[in-house]
N, C-alpha and C. Protein backbone atom coordinates (compact mmCIF):
# COMPACT_ATOMS: atom_id res chain seq x y z
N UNK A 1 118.13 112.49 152.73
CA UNK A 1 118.32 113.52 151.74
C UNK A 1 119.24 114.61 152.28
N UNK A 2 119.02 114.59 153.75
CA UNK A 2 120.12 115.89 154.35
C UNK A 2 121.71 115.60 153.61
N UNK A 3 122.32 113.88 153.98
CA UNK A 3 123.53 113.60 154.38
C UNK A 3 123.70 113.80 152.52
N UNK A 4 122.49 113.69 151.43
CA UNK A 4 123.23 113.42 150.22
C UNK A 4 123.78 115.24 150.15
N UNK A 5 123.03 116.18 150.55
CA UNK A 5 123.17 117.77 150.05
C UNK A 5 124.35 118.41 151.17
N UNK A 6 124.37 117.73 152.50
CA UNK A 6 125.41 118.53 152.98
C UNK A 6 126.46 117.88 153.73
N UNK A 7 126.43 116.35 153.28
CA UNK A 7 127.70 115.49 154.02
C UNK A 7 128.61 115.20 152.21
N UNK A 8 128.69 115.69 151.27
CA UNK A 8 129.31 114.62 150.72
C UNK A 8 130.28 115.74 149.90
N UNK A 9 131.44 115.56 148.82
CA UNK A 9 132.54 116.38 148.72
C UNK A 9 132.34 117.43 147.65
N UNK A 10 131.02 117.45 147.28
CA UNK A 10 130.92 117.79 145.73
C UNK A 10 130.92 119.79 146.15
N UNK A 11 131.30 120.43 144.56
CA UNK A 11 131.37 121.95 145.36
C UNK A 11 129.90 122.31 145.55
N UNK A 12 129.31 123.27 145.85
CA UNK A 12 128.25 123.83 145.68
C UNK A 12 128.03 123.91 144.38
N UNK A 13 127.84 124.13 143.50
CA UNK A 13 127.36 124.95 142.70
C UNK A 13 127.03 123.42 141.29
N UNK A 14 127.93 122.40 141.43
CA UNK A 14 128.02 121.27 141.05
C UNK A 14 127.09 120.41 141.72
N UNK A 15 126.62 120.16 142.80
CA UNK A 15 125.54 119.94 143.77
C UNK A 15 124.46 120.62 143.32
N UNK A 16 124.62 121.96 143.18
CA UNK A 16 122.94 122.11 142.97
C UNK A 16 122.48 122.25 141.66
N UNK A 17 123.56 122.23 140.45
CA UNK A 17 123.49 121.78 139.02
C UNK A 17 122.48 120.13 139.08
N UNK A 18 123.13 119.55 139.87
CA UNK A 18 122.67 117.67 140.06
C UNK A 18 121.01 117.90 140.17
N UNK A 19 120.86 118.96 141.35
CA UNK A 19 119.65 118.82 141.89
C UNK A 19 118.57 119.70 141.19
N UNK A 20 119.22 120.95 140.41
CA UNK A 20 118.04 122.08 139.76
C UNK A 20 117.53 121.14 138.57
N UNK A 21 118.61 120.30 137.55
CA UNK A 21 117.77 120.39 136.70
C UNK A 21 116.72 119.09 136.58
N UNK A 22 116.71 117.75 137.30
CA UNK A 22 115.91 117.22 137.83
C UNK A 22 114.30 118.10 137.93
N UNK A 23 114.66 119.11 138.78
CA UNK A 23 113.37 120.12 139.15
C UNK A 23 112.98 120.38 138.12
N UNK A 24 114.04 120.88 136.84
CA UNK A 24 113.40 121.61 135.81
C UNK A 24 112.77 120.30 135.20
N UNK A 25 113.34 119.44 134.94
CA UNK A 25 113.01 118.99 133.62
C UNK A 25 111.80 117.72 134.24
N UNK A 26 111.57 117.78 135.25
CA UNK A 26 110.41 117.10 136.17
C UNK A 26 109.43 118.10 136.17
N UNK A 27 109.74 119.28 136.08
CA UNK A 27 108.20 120.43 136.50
C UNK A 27 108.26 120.36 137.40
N UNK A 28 109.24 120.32 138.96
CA UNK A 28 109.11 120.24 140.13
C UNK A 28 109.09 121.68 140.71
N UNK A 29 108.28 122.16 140.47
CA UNK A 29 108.44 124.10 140.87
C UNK A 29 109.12 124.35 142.38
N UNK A 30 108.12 123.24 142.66
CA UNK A 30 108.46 123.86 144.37
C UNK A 30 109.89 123.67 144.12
N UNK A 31 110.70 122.71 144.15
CA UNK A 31 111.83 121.80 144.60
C UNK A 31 112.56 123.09 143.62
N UNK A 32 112.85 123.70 142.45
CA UNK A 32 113.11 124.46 141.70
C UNK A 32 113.37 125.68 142.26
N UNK A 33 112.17 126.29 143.35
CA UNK A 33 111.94 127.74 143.58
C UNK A 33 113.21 127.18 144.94
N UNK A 34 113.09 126.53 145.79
CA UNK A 34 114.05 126.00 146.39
C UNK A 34 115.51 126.51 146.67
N UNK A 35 115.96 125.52 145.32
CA UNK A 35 117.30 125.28 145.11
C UNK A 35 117.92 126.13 143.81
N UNK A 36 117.15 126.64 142.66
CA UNK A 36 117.95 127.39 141.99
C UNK A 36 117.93 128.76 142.70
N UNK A 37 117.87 129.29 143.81
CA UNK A 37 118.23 130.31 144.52
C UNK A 37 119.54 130.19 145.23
N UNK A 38 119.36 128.79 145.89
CA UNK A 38 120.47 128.29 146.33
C UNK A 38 121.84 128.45 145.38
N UNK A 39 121.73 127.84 144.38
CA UNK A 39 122.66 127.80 143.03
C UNK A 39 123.09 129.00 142.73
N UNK A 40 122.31 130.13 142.70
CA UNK A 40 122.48 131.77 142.43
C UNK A 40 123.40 131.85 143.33
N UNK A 41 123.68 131.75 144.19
CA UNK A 41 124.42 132.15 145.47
C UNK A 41 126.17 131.30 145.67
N UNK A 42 125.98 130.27 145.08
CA UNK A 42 127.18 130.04 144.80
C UNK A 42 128.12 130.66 144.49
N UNK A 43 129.42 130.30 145.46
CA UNK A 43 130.15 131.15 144.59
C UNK A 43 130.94 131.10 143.45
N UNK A 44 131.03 132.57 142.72
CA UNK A 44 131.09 132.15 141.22
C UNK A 44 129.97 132.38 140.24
N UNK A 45 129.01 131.91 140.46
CA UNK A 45 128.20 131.34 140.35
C UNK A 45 127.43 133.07 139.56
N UNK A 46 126.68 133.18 138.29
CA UNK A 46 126.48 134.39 137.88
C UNK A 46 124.75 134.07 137.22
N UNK A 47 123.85 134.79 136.93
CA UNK A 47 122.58 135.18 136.34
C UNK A 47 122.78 134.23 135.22
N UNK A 48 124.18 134.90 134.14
CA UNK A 48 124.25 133.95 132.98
C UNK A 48 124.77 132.30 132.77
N UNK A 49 124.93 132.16 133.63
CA UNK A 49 125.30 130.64 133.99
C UNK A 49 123.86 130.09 134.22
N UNK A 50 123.17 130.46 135.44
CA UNK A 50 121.70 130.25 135.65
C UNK A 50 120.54 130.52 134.22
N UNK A 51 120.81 131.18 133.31
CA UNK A 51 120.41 131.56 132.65
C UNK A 51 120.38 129.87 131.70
N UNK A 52 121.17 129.58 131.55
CA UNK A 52 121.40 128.22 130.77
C UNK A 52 120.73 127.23 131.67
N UNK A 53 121.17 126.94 132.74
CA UNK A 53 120.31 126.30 133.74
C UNK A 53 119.08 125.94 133.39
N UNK A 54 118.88 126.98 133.41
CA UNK A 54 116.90 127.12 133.10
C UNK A 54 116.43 126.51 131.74
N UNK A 55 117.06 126.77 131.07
CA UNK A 55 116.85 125.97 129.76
C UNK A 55 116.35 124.31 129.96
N UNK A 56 115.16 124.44 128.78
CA UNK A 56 115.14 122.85 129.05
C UNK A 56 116.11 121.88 128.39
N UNK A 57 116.08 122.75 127.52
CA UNK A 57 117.03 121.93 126.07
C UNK A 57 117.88 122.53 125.96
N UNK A 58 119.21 123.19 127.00
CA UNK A 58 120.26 123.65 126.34
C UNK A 58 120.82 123.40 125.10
N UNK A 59 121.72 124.20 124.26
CA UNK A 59 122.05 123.46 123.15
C UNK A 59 123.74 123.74 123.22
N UNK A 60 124.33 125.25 123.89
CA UNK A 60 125.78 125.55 124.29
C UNK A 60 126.18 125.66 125.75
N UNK A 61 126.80 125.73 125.81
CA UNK A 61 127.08 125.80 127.43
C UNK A 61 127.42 127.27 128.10
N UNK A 62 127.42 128.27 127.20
CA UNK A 62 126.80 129.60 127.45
C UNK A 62 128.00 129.95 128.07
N UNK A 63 127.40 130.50 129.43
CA UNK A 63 128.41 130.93 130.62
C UNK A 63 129.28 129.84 131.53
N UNK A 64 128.43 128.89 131.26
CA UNK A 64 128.59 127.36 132.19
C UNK A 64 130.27 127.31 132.04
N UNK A 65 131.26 126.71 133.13
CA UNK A 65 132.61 126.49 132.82
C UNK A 65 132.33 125.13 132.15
N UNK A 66 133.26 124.43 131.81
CA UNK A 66 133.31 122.65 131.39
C UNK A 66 132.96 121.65 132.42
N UNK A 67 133.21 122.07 133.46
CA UNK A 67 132.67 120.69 134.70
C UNK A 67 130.82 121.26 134.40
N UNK A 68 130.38 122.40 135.09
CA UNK A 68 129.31 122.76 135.15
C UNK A 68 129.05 122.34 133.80
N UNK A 69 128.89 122.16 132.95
CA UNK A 69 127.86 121.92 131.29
C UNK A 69 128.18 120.48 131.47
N UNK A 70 129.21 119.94 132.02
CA UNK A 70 129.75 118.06 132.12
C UNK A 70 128.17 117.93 132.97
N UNK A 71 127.73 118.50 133.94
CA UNK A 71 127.22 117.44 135.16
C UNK A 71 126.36 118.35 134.65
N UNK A 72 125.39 119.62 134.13
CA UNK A 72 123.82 119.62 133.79
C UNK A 72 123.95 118.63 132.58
N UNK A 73 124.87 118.09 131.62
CA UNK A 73 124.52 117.25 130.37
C UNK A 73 124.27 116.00 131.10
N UNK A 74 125.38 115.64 132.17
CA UNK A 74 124.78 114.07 132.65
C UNK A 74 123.45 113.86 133.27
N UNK A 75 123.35 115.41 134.13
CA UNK A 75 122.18 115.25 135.14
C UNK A 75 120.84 115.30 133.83
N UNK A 76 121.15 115.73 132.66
CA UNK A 76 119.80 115.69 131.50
C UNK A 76 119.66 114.19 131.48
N UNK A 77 120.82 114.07 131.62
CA UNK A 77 120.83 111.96 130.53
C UNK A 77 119.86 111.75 131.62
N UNK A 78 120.34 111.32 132.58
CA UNK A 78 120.13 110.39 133.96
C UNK A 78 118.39 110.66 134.11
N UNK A 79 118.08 112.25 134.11
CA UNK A 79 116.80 112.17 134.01
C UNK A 79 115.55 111.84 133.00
N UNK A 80 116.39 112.35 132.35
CA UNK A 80 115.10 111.92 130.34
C UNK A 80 115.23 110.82 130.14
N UNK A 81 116.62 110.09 130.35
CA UNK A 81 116.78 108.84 129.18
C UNK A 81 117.47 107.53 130.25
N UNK A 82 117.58 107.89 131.83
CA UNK A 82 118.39 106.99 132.80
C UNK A 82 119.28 106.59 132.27
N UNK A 83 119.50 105.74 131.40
CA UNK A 83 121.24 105.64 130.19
C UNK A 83 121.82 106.37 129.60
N UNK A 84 122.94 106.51 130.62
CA UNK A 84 123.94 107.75 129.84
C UNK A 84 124.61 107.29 128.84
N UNK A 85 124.61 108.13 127.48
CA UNK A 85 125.69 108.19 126.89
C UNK A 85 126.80 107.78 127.16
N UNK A 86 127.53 106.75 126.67
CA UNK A 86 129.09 106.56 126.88
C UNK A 86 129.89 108.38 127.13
N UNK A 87 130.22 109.19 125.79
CA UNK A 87 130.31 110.73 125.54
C UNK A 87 130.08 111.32 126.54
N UNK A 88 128.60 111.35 127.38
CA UNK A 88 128.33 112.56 127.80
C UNK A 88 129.67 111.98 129.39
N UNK A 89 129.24 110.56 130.15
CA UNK A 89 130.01 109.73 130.92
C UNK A 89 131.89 110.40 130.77
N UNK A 90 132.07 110.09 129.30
CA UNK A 90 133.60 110.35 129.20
C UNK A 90 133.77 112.24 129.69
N UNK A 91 132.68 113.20 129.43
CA UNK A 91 132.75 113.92 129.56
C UNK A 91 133.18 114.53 131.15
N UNK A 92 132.65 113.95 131.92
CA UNK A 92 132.56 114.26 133.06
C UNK A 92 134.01 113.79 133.36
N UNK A 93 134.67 112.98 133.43
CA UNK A 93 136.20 112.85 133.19
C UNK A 93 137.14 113.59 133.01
N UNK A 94 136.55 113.81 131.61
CA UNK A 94 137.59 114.47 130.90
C UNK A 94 137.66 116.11 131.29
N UNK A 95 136.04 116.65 131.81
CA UNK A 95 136.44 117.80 132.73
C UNK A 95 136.87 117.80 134.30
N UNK A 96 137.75 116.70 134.50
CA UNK A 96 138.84 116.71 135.54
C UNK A 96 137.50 115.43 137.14
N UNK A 97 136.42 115.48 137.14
CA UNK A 97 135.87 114.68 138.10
C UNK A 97 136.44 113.31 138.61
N UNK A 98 136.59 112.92 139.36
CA UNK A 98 136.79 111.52 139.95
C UNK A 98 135.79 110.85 140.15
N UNK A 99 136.25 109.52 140.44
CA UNK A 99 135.22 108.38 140.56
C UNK A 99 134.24 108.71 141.83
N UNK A 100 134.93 109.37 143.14
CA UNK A 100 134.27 109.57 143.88
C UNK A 100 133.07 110.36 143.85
N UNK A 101 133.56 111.86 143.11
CA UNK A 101 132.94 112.73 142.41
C UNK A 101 131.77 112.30 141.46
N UNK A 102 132.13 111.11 140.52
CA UNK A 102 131.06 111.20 139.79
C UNK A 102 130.15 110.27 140.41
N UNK A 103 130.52 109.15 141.67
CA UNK A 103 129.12 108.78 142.28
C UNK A 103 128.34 109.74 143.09
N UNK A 104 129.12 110.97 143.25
CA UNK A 104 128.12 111.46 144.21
C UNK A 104 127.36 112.53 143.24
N UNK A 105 127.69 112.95 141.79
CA UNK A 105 126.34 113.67 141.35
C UNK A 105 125.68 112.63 140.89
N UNK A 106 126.11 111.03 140.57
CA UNK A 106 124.86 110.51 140.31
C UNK A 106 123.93 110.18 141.23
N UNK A 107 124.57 110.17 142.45
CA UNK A 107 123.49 109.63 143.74
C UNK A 107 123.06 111.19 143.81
N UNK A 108 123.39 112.51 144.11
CA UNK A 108 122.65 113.61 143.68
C UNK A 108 121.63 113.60 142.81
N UNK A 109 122.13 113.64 141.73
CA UNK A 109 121.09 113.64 140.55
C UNK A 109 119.93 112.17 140.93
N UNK A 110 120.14 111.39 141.01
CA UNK A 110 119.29 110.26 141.00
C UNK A 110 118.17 110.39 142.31
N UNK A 111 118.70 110.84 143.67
CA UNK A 111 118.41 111.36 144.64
C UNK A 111 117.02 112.16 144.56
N UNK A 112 117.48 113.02 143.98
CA UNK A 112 116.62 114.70 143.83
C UNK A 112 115.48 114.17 142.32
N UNK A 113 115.65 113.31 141.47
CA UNK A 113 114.87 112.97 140.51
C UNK A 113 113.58 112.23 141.15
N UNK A 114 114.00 111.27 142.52
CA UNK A 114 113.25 110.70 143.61
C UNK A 114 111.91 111.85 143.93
N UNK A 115 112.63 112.60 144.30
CA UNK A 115 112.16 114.17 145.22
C UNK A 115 111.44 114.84 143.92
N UNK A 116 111.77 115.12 143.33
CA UNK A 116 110.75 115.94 142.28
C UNK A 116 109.71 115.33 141.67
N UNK A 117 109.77 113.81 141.91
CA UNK A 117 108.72 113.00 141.33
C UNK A 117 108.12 112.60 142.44
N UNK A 118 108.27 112.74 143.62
CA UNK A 118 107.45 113.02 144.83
C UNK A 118 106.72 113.67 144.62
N UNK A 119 107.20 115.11 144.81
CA UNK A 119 106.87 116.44 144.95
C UNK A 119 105.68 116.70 143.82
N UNK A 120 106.00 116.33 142.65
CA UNK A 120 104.62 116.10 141.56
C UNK A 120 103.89 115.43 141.84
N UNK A 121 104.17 114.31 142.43
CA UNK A 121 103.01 113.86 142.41
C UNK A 121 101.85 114.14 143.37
N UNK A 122 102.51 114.35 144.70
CA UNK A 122 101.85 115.17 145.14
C UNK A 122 101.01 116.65 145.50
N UNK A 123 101.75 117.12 144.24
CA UNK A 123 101.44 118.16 144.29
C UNK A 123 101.85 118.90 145.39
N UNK A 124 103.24 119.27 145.64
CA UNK A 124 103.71 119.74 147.40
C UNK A 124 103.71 120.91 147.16
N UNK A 125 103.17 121.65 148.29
CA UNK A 125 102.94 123.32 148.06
C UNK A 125 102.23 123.81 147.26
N UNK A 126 101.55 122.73 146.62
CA UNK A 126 100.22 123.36 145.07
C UNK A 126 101.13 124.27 144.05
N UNK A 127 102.38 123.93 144.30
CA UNK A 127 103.13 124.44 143.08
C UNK A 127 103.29 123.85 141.47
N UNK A 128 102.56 122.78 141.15
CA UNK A 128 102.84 122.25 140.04
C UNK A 128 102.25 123.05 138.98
N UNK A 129 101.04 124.01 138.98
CA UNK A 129 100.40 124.67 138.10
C UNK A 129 101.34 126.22 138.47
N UNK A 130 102.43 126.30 138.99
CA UNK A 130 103.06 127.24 138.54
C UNK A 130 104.17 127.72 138.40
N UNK A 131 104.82 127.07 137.15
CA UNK A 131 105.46 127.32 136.35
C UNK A 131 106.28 128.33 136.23
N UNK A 132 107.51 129.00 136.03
CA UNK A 132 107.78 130.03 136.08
C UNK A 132 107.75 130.45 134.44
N UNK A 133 107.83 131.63 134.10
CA UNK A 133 107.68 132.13 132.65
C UNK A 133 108.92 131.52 131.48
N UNK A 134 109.78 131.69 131.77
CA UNK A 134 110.76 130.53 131.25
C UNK A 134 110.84 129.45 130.45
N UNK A 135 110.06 128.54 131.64
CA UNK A 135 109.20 127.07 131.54
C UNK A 135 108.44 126.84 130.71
N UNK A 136 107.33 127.73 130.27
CA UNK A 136 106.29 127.37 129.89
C UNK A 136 106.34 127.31 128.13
């Protein structure tokens, strides 16, 4: 899990898009309290961008630029429905990603979906009963 978060080409902030919303949309608190701090800190990277983040069900892409809303829409597919959309797929393209690029948020995203369904199930850190206000 180290070599997928800090050996591979993706920017920050695209990396931890792959990995927050997995957390969210798993209920993975711990893995969540984590890494969307991490994401805050990106650079660039602003409250209102995170603000969409958090959403379970985005519906606009808010503050998000076009790559960022490309890879939280794929990282939704990959987790709710594992079959992406042809659309959401062309999307990530068409906001400028490469092939290299797009295996590594899917091995991101697919990665960290591993980890949050760990992390629930075990209950890691007794964080699953808490939720942030957002969430609930």
């Amino acid at each position: 899990m180290g070599a997928v978060r800090t050996q591979g080409t993706l920017p920050d902030d695209i990396r931890e898009i792959a990995i927050c919303r997995p957390a969210l949309i798993n209920r993975a608190w711990f893995e969540w309290n984590a890494h969307s701090p991490i994401l805050l800190k990106t650079k660039g990277f602003s409250e209102d961008k995170l603000a969409v983040v958090k959403q379970l069900n985005p519906t606009s892409q808010g503050a998000l630029d076009d790559r960022q809303w490309a890879v939280l829409r794929y990282s939704d597919a990959i987790t709710k429905d594992v079959t992406v959309p042809q659309s959401v797929f062309d999307d990530l393209k068409k906001a400028g990603f490469n092939e290299q690029e797009i295996v590594e948020i899917t091995l991101t995203c697919a990665s960290y979906n591993m980890v949050s369904r760990f992390l629930v199930a075990l209950d890691v850190g007794e964080a699953n009963d808490k939720a942030p206000e957002y969430a609930t």
